[in-house]
C-alpha atoms as a PDB file:
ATOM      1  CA  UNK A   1     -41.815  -0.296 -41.149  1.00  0.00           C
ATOM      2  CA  UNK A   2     -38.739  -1.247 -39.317  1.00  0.00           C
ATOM      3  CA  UNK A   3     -35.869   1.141 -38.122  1.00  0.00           C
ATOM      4  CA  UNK A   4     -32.863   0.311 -40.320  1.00  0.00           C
ATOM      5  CA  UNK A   5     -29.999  -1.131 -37.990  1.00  0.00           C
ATOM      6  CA  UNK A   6     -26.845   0.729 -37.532  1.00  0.00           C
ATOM      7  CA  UNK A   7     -23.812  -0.928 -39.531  1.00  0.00           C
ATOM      8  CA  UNK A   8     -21.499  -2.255 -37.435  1.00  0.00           C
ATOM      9  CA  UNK A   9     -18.617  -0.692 -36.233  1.00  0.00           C
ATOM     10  CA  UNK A  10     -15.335  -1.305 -37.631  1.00  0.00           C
ATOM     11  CA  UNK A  11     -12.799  -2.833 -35.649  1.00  0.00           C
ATOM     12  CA  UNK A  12      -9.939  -0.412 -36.173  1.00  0.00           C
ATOM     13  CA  UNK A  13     -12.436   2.029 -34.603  1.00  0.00           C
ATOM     14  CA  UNK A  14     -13.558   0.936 -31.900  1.00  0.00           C
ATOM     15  CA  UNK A  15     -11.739   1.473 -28.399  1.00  0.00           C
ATOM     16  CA  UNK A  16      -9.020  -1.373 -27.540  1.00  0.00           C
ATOM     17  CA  UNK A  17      -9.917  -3.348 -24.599  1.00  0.00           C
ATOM     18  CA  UNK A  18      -8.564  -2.474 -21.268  1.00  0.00           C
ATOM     19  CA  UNK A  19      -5.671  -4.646 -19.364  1.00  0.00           C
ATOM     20  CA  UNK A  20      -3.664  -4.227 -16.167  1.00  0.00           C
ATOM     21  CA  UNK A  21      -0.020  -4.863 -15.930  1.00  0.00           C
ATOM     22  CA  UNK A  22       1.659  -5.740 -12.753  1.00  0.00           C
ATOM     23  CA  UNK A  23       4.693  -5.254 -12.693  1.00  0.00           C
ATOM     24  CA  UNK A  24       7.426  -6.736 -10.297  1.00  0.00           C
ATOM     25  CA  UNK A  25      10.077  -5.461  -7.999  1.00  0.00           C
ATOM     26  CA  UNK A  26      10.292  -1.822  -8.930  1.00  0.00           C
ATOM     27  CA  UNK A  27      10.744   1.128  -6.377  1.00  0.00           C
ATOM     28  CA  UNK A  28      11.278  -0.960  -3.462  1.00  0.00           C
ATOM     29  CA  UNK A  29      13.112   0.422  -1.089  1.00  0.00           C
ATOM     30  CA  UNK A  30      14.698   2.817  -2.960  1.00  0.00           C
ATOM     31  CA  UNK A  31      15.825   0.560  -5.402  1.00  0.00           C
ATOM     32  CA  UNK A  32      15.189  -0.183  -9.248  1.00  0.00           C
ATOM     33  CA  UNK A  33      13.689   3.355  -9.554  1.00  0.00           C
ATOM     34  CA  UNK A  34      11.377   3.477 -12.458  1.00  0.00           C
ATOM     35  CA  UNK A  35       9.403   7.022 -12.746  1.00  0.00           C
ATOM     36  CA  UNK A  36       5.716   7.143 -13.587  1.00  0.00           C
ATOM     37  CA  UNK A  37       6.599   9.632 -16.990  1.00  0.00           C
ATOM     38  CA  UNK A  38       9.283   6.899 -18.464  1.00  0.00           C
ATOM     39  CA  UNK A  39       6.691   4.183 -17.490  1.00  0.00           C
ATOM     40  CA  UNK A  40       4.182   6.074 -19.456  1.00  0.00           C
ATOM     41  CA  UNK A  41       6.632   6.542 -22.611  1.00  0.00           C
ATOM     42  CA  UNK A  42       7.585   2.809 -22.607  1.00  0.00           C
ATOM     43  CA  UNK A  43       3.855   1.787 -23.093  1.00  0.00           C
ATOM     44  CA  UNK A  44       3.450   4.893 -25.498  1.00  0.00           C
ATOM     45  CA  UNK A  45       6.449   3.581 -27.611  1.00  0.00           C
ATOM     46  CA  UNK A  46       4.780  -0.320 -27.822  1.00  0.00           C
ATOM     47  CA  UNK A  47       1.105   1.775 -28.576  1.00  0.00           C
ATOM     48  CA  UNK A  48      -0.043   0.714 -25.142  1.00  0.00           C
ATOM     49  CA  UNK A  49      -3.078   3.842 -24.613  1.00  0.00           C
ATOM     50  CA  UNK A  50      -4.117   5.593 -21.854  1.00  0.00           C
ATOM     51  CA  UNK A  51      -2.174   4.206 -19.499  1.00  0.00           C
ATOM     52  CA  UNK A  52      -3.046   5.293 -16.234  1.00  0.00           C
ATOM     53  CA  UNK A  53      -0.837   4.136 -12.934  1.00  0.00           C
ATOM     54  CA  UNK A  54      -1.489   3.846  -9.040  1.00  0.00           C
ATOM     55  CA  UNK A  55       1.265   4.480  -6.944  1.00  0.00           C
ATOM     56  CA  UNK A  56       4.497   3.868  -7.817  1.00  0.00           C
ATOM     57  CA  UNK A  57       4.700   0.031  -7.321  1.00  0.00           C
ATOM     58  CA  UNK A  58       4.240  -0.617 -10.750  1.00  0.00           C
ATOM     59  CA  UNK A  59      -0.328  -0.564 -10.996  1.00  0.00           C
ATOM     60  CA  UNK A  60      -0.756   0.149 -14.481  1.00  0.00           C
ATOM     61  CA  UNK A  61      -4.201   0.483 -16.388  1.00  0.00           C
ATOM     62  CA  UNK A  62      -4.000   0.757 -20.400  1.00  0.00           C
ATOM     63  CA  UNK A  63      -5.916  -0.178 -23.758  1.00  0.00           C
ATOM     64  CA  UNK A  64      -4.036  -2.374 -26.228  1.00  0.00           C
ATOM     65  CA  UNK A  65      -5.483  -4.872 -28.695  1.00  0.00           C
ATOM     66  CA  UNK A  66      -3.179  -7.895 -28.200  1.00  0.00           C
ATOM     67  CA  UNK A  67      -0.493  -6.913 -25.174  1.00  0.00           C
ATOM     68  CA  UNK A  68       2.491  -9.854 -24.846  1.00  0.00           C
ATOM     69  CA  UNK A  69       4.181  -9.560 -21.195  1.00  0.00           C
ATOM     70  CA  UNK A  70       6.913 -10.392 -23.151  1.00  0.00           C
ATOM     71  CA  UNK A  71       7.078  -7.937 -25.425  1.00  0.00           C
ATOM     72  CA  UNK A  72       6.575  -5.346 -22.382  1.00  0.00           C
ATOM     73  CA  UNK A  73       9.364  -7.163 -20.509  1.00  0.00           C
ATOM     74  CA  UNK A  74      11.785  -6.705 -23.264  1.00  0.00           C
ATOM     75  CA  UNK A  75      10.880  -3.233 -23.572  1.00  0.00           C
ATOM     76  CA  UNK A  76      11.148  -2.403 -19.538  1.00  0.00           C
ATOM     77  CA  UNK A  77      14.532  -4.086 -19.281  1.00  0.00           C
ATOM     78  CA  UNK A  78      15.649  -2.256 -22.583  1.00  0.00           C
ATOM     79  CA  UNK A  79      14.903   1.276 -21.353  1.00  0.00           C
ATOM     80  CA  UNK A  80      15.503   0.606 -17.379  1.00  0.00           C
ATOM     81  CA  UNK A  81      18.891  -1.849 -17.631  1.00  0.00           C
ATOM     82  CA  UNK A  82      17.074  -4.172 -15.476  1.00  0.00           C
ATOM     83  CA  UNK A  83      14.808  -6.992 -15.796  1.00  0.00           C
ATOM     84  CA  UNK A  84      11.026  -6.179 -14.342  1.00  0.00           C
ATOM     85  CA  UNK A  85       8.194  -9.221 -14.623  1.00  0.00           C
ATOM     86  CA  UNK A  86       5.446  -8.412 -15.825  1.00  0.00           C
ATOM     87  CA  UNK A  87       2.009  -9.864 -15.274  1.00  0.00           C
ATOM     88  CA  UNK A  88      -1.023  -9.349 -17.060  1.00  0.00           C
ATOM     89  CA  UNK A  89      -4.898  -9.523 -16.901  1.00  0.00           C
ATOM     90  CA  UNK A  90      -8.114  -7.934 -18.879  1.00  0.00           C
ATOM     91  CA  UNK A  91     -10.584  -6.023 -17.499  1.00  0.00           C
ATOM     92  CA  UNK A  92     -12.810  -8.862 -17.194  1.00  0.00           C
ATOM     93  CA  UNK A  93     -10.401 -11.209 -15.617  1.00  0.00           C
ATOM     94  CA  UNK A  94      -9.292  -8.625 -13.173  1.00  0.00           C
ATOM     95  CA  UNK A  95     -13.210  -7.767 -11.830  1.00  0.00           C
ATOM     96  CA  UNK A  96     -13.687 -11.100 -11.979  1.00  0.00           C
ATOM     97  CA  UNK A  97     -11.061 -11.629  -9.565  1.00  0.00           C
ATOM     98  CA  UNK A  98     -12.213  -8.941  -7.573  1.00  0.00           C
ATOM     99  CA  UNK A  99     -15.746 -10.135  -7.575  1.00  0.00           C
ATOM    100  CA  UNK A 100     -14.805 -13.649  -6.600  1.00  0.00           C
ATOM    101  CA  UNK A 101     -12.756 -12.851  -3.534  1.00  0.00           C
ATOM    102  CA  UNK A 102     -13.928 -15.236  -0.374  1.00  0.00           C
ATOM    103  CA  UNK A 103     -12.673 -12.777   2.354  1.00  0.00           C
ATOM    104  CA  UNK A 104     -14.652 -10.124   1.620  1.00  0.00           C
ATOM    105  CA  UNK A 105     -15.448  -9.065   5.077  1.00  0.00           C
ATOM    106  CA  UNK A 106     -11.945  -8.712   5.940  1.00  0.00           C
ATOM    107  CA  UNK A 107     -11.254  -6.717   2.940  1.00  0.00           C
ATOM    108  CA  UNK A 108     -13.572  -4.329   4.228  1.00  0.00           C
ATOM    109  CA  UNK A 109     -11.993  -4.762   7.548  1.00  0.00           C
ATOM    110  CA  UNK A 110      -8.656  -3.981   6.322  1.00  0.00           C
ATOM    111  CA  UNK A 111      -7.779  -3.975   3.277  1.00  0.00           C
ATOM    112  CA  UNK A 112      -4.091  -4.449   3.724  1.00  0.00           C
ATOM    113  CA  UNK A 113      -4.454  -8.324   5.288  1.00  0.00           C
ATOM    114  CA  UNK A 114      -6.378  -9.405   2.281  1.00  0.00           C
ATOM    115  CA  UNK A 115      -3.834 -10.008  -1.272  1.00  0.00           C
ATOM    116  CA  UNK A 116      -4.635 -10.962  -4.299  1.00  0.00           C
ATOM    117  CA  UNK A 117      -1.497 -13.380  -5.868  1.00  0.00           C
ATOM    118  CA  UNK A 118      -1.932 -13.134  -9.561  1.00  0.00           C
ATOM    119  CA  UNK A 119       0.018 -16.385 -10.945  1.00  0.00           C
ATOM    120  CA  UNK A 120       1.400 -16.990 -14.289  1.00  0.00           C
ATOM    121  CA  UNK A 121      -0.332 -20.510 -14.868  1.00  0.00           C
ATOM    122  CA  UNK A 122      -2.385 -22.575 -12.524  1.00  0.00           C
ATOM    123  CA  UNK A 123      -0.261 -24.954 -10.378  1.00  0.00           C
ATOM    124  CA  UNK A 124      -0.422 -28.317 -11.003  1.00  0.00           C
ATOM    125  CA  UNK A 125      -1.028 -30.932  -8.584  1.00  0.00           C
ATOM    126  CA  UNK A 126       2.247 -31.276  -7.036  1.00  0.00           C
ATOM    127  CA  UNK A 127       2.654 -27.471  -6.595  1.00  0.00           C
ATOM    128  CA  UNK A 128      -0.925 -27.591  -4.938  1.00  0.00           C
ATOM    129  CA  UNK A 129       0.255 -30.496  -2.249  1.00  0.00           C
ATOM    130  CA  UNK A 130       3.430 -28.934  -1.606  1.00  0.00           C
ATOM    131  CA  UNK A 131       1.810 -24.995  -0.851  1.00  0.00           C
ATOM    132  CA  UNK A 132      -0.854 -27.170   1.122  1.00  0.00           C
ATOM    133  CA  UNK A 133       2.121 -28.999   3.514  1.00  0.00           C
ATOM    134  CA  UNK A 134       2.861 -24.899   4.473  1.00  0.00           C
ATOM    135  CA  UNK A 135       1.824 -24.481   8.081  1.00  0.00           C
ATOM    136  CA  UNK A 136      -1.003 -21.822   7.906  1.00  0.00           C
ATOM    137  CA  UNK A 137      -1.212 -20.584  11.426  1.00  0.00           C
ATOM    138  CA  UNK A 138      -3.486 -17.755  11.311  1.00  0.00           C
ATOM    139  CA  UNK A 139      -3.090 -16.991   7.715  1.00  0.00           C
ATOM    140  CA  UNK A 140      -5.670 -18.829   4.968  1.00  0.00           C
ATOM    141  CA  UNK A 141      -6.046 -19.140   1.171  1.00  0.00           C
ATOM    142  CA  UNK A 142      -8.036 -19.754  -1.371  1.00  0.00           C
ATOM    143  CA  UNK A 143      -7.145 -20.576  -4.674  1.00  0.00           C
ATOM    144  CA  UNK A 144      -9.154 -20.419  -8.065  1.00  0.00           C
ATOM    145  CA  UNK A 145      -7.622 -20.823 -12.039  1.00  0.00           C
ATOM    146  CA  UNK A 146      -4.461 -18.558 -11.573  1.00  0.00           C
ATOM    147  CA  UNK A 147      -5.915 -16.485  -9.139  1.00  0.00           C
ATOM    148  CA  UNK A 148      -4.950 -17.060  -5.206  1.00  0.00           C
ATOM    149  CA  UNK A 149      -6.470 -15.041  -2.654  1.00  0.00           C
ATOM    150  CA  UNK A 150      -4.585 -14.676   0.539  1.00  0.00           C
ATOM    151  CA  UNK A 151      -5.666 -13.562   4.083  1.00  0.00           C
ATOM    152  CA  UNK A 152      -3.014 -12.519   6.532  1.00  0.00           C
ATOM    153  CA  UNK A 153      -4.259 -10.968   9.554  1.00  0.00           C
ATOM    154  CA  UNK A 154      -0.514 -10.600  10.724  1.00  0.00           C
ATOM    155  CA  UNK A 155       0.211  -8.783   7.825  1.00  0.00           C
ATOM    156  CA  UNK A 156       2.566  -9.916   4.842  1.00  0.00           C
ATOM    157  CA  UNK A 157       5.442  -9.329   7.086  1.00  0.00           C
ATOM    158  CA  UNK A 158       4.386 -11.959   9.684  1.00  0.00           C
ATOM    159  CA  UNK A 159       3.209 -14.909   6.875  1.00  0.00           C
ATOM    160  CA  UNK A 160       4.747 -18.173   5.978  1.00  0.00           C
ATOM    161  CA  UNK A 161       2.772 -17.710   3.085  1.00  0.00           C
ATOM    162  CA  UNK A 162       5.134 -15.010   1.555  1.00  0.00           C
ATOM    163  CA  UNK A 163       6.197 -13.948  -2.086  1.00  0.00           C
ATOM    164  CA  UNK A 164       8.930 -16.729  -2.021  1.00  0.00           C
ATOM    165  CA  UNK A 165       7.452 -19.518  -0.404  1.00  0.00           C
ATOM    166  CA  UNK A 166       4.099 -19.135  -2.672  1.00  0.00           C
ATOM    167  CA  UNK A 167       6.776 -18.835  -5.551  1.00  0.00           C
ATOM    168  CA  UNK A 168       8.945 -21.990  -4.817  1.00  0.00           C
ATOM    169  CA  UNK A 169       5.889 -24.386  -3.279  1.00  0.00           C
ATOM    170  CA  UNK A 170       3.703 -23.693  -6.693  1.00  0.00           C
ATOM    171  CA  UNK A 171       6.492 -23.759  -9.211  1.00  0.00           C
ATOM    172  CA  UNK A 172       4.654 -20.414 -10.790  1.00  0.00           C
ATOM    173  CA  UNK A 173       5.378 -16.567 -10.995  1.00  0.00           C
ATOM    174  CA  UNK A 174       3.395 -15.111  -8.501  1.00  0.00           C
ATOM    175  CA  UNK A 175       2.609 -11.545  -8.329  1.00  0.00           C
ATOM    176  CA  UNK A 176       0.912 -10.220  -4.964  1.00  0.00           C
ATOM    177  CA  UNK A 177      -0.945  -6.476  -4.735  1.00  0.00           C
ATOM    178  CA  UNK A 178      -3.097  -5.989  -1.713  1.00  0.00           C
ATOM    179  CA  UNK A 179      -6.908  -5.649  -1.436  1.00  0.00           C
ATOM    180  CA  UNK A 180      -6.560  -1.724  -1.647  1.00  0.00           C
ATOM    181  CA  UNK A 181      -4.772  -1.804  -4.834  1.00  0.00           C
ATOM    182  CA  UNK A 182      -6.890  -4.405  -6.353  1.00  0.00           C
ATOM    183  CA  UNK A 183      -9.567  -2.289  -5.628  1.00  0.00           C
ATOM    184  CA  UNK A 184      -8.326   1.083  -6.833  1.00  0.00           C
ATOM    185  CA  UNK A 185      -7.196  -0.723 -10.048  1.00  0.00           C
ATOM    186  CA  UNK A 186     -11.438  -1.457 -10.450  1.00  0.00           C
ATOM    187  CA  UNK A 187     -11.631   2.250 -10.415  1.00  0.00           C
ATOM    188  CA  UNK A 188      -9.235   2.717 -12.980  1.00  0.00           C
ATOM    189  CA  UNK A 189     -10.834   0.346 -14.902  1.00  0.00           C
ATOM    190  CA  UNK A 190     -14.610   1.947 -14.831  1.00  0.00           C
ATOM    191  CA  UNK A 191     -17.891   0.576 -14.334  1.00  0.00           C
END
């Protein structure tokens, strides 16, 4: 006789999916302070759960159904007076990222010369050509979809490959978190 199967469970029930925001420019160097608590009550007040954050650059974990980085924007800038970017990526995108990166080794190594550039869109061809007539020196990339992996073994400091070069030569938004935070943003998203 067969075991009767279990009815499916609702949708309303089960658990949202988990995202990560990234967000851009806030508490850097002192500047466009956002706290951790008002963070929290922004994404509370758009039903944004469980958000969980990693330092105070702006690493943010939570479970929503359908989050808009618009919406999110709107909401930052409302309750902070100042415009923050916001860039955002499921679970599975993010590990997949993770998973994929081709400098492993020197992740391991040091975990601060390896970045992870999240971009809005992927660049088209003449945003490709023009980040590919950057002198690289010792630095390298590697891009895939909207995800660009950087190694710097100068350090972001030291890179012609920075923030606003990868920015203006793409024609994207480009948001960069190095290999440490990409990986404590794995833990914070669970096995």
């Amino acid at each position: 006789m067969p075991l009767p199967s279990r009815p499916p469970v609702p949708p309303a029930t089960r658990p949202a999916p988990l995202h990560v925001a990234l967000l851009r420019g806030i508490n850097v160097g002192g500047h466009r302070r956002v706290t951790m608590p008002a963070l929290k009550a922004v994404l509370a007040g758009l039903d944004l759960q469980d958000a969980r954050t990693h330092v105070q650059s702006g690493n943010v974990v939570f479970r929503a159904h359908c989050p808009d980085a618009g919406t999110l924007e709107g909401a930052l800038a409302d309750a902070f007076g100042f415009p923050v970017g916001v860039t955002l990526r499921t679970r599975e995108e993010w590990l997949a990222a993770r998973h994929g990166n081709p400098y492993h080794a020197q992740a391991l190594a040091d975990g601060t010369r390896v970045h992870l550039a999240c971009l809005s869109s992927e660049p088209d061809a003449e945003g490709l050509a023009s980040l590919l007539a950057v002198p690289r020196g010792p630095d390298d990339w590697t891009l895939s979809g909207r995800t660009l992996y950087l190694h710097l073994p100068n350090g972001m400091a030291r890179t012609r490959l920075d923030h606003g070069t990868l920015e203006r030569r793409l024609g994207v938004q480009v948001t960069v978190r190095n290999w440490r935070t990409v990986d404590a943003l794995a833990i914070l998203l669970g096995p």
